[in-house]
C-alpha atoms as a PDB file:
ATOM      1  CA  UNK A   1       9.073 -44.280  11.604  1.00  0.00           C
ATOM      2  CA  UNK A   2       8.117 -43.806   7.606  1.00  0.00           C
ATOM      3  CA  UNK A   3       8.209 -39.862   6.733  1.00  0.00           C
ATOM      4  CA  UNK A   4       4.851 -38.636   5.447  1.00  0.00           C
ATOM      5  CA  UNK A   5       5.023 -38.315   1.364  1.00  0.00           C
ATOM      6  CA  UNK A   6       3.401 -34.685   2.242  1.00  0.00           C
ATOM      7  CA  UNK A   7       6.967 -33.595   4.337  1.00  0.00           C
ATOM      8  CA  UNK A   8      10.210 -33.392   2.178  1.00  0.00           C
ATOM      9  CA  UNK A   9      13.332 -33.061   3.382  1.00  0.00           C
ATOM     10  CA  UNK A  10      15.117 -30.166   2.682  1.00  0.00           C
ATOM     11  CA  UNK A  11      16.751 -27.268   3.618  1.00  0.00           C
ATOM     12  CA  UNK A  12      18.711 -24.160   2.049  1.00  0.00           C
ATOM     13  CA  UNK A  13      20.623 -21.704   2.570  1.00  0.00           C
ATOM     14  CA  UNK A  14      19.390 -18.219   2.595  1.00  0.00           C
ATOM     15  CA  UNK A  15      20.956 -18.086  -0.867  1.00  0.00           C
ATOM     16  CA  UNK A  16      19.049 -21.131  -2.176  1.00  0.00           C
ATOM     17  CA  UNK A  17      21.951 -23.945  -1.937  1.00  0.00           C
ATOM     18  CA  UNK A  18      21.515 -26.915  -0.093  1.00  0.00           C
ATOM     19  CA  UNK A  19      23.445 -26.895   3.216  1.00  0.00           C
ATOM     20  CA  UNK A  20      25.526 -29.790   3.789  1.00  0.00           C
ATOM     21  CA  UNK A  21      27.078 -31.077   7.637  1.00  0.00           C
ATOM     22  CA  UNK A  22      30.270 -32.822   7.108  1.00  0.00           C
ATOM     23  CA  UNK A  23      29.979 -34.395  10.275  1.00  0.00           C
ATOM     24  CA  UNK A  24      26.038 -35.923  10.132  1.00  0.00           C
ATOM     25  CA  UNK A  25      26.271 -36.058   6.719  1.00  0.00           C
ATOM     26  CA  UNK A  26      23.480 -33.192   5.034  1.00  0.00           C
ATOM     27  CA  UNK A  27      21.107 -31.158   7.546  1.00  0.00           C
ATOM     28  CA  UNK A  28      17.615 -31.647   6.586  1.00  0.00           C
ATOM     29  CA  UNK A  29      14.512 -29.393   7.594  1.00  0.00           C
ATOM     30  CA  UNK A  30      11.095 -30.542   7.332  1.00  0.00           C
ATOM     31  CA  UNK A  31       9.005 -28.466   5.088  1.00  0.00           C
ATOM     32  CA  UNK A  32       5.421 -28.737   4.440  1.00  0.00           C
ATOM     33  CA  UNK A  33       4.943 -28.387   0.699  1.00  0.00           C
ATOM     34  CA  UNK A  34       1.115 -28.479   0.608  1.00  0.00           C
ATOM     35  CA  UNK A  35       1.107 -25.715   2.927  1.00  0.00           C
ATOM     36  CA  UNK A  36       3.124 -22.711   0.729  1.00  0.00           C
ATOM     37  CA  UNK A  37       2.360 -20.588   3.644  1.00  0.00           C
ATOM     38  CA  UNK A  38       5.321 -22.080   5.389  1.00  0.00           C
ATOM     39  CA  UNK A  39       7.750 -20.521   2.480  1.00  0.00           C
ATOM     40  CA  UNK A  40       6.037 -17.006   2.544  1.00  0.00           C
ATOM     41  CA  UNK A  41       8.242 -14.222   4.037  1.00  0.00           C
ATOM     42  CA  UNK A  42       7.453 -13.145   7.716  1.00  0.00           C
ATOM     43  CA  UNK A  43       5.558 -10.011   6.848  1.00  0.00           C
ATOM     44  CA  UNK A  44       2.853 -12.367   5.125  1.00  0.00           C
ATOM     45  CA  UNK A  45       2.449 -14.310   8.628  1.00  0.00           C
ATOM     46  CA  UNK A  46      -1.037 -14.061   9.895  1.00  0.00           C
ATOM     47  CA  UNK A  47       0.393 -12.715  13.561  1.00  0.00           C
ATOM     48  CA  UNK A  48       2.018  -9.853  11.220  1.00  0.00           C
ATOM     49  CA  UNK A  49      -0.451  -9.057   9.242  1.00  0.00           C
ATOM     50  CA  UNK A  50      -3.387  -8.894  12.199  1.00  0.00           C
ATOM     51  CA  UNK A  51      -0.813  -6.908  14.507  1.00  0.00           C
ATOM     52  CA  UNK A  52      -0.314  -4.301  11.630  1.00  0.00           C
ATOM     53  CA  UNK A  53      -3.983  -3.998  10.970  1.00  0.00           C
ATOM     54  CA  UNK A  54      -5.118  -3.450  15.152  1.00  0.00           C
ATOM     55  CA  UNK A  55      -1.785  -0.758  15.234  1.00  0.00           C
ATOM     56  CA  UNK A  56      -2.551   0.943  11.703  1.00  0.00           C
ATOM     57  CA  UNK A  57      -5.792   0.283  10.414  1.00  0.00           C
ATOM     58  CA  UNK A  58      -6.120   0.348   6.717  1.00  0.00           C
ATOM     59  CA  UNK A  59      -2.615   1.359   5.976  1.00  0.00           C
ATOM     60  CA  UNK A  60      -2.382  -2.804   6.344  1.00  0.00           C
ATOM     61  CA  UNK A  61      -4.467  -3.229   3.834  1.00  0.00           C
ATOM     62  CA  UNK A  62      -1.936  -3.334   1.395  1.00  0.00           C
ATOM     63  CA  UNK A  63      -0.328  -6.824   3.237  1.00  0.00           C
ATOM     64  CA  UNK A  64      -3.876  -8.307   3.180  1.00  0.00           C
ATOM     65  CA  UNK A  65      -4.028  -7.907  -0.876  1.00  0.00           C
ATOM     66  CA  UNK A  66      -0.427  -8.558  -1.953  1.00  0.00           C
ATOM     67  CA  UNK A  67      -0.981 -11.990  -0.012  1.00  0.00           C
ATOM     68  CA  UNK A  68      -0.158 -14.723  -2.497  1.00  0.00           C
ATOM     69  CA  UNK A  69      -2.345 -17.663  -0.406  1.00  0.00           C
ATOM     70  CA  UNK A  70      -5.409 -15.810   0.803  1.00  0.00           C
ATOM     71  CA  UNK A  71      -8.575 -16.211  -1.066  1.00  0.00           C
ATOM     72  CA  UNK A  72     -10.118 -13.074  -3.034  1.00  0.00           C
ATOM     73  CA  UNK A  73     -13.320 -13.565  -0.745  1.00  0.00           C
ATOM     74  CA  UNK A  74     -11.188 -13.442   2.325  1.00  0.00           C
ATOM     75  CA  UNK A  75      -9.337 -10.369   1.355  1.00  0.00           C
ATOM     76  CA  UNK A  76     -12.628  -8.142   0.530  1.00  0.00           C
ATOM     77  CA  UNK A  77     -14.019  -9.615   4.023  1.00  0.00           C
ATOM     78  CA  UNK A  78     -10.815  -8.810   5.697  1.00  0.00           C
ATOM     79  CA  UNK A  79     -11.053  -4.919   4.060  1.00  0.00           C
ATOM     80  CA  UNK A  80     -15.019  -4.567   4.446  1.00  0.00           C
ATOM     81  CA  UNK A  81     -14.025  -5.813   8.498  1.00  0.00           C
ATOM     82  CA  UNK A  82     -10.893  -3.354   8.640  1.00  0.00           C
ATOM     83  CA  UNK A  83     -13.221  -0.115   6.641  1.00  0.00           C
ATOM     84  CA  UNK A  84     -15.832  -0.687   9.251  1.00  0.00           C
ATOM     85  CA  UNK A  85     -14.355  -0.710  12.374  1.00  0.00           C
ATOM     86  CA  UNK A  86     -11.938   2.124  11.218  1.00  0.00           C
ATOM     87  CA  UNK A  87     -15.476   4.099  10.463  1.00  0.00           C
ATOM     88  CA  UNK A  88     -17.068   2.940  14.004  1.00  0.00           C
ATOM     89  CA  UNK A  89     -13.482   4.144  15.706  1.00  0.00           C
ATOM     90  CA  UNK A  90     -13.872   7.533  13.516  1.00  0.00           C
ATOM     91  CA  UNK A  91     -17.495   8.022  14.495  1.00  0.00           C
ATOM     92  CA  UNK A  92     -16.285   7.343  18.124  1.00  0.00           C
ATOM     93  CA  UNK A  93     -13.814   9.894  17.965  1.00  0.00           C
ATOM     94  CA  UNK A  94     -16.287  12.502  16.963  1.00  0.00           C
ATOM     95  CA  UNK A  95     -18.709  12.136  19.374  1.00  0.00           C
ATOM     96  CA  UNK A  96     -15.711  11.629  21.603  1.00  0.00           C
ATOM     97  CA  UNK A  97     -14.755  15.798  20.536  1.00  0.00           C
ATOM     98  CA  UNK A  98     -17.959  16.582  21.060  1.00  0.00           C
ATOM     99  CA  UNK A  99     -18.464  15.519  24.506  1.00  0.00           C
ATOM    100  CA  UNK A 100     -15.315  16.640  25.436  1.00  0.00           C
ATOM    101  CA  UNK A 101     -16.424  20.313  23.718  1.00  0.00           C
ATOM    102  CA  UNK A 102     -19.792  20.572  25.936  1.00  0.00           C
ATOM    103  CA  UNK A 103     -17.873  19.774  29.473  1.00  0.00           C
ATOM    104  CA  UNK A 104     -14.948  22.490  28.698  1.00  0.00           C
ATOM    105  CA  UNK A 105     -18.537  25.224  27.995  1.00  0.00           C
ATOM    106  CA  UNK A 106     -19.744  23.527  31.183  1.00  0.00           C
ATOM    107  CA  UNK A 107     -16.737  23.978  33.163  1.00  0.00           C
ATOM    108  CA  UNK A 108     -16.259  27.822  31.689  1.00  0.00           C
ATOM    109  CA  UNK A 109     -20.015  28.300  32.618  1.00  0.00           C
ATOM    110  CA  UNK A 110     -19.379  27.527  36.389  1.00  0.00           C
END
């Protein structure tokens, strides 16, 4: 079985050396390198970044624009998307108060 000319075999040590086995001879990893999200750290993983947007809001934001990979138009649509629904959940939570406000008068008025 021929290895793709996209996949290259490597693999280093956290310090950037290659790793050799002296048993099999050197351990190899396969790496995508037309896909540089594979060498991005973990808190530039998709999974990361939408978990800390849902939990946070736009304190995320900051992970969505220091992304090396993502597009410009993807990170203003991300932010417009993130801005809005952070509005829509304020709005929410107002009317939320409010509600809450006229049934403690209607419970003090019984």
């Amino acid at each position: 079985m021929a290895i793709s000319p996209r996949l290259s075999l490597t693999w280093l040590t956290p310090w950037g050396r290659p790793q050799l086995d002296q048993r099999h001879g050197p351990a190899v990893l396969l790496v995508d390198d037309f896909n540089p999200a594979s060498n991005l750290p973990w808190y530039f993983r998709t999974s990361v970044i939408v978990i800390a947007i849902l939990s946070v809001g736009p304190l995320a934001l900051p992970l969505v624009w220091w992304h090396p990979t993502l597009k410009p138009a993807w990170k203003a649509g991300i932010t417009l998307a993130t801005l809005v629904l952070t509005w829509l959940m304020y709005q929410s939570m107002i009317e939320s108060l409010k509600m809450l406000e006229e049934m403690e008068k209607a419970l003090k008025g019984m």
